[in-house]
Protein backbone atom coordinates (compact mmCIF):
# COMPACT_ATOMS: atom_id res chain seq x y z
CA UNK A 1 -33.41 31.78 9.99
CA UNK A 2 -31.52 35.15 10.52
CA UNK A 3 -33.94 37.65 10.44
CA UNK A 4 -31.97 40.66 11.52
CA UNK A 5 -30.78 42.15 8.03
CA UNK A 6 -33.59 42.85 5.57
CA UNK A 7 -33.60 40.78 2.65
CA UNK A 8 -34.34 41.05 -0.87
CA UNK A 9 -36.57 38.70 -2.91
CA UNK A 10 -33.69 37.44 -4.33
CA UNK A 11 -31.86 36.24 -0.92
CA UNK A 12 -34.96 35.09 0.22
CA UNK A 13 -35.34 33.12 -2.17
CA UNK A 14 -31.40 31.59 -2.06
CA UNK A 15 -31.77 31.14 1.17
CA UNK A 16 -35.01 29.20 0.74
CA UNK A 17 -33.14 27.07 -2.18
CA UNK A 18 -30.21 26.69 0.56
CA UNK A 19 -32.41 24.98 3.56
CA UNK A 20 -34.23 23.02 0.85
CA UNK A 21 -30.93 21.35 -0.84
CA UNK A 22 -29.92 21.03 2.92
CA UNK A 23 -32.98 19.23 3.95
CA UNK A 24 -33.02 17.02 0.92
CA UNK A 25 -29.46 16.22 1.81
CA UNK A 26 -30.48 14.88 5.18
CA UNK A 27 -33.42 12.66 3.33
CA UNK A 28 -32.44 8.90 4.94
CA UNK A 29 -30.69 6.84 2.70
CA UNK A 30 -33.17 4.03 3.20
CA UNK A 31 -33.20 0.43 0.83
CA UNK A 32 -36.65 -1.39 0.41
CA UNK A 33 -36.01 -4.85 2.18
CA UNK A 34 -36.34 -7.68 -1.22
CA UNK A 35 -37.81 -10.79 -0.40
CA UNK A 36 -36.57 -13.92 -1.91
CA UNK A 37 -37.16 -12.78 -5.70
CA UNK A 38 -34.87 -9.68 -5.17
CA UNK A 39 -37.71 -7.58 -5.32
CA UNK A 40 -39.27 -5.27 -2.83
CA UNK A 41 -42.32 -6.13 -1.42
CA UNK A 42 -45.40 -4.09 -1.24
CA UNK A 43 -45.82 -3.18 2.59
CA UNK A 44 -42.18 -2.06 2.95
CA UNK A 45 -42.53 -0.04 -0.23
CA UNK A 46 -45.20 1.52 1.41
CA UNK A 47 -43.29 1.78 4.38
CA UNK A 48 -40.84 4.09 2.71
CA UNK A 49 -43.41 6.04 0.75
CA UNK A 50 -44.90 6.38 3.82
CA UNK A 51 -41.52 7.82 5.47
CA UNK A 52 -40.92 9.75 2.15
CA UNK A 53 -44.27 11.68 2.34
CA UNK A 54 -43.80 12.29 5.98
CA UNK A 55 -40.55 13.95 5.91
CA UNK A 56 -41.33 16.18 2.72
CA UNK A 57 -44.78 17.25 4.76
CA UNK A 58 -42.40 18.17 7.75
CA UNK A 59 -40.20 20.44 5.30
CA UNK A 60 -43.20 21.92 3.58
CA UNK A 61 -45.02 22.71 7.06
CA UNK A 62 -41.35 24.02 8.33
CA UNK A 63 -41.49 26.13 5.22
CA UNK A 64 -45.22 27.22 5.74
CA UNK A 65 -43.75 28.47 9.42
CA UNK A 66 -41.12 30.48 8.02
CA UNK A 67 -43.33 32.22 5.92
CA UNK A 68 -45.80 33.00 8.83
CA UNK A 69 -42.78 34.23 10.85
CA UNK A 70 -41.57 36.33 7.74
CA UNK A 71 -45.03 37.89 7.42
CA UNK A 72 -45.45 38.59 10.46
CA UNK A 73 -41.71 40.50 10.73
CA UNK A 74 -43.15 42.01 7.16
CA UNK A 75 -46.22 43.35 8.93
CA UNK A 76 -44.14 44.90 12.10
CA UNK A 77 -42.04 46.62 10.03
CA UNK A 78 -45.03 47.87 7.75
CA UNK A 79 -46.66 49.75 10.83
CA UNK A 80 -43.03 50.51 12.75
CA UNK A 81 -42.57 52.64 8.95
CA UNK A 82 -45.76 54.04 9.19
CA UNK A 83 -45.79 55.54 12.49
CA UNK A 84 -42.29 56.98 11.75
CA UNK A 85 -43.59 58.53 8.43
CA UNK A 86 -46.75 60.01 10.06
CA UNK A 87 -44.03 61.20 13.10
CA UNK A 88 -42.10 62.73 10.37
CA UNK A 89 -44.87 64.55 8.79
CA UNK A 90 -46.22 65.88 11.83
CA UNK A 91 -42.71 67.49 13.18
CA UNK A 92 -42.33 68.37 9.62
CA UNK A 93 -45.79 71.21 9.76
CA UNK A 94 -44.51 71.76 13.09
CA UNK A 95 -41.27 72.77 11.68
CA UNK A 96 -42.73 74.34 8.86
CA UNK A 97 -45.14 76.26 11.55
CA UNK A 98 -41.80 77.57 13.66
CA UNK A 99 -40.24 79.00 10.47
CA UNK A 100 -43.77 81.45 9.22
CA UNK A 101 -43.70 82.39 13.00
CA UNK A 102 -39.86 83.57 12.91
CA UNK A 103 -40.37 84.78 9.40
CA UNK A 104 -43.34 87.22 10.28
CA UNK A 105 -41.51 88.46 13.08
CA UNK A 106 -38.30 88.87 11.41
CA UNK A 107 -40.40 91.41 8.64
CA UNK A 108 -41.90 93.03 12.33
CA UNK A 109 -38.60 94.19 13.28
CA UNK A 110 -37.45 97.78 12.54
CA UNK A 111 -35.04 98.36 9.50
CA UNK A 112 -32.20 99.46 11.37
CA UNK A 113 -31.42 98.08 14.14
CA UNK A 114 -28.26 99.24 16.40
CA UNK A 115 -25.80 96.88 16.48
């Protein structure tokens, strides 16, 4: 995944619905052997069952990682915001500081002053 844009819930979220119609895509194409009835037997329909499960518990734990790597990018950006917000407040009263300073000593200054 491209995690160097932000993205909204709603790309998330296509791009979650993208990977899974991708993955499903790659699902093997896989016939239960018959045996001489034309049926499948048992053991190889657990056999694919067996493959089935396994491949949609890979997607869903590949799924489970992207979500820890998204929260975690989620969290970094959280605190990155915060410390530039509580940066920004305190040059802010600094700022705010520096202007009553000049102001006062603007008002100390004599009316007329040669030019």
């Amino acid at each position: 995944m491209n995690y160097t844009k932000p993205n909204g819930a709603a790309e998330i979220g296509q791009t979650l619905e993208m990977e899974m119609e991708e993955n499903v895509r790659v699902l093997p194409r896989v016939r239960a052997p018959a045996i001489d009835d034309g049926e499948p037997s048992a053991e190889s329909l657990n056999e694919l069952l067996v493959r089935v499960s396994e491949i949609s518990k890979r997607q869903i734990d590949d799924l489970i990682d992207d979500l820890h790597t998204l929260r975690a990018k989620l969290q970094s950006d959280t605190d990155r915001m915060q410390h530039d917000i509580a940066t920004y407040a305190a040059m802010s009263d600094q700022v705010m500081q520096l202007t009553k300073i000049i102001f006062e000593s603007m008002h100390k200054l004599p009316d007329s002053a040669p030019l």
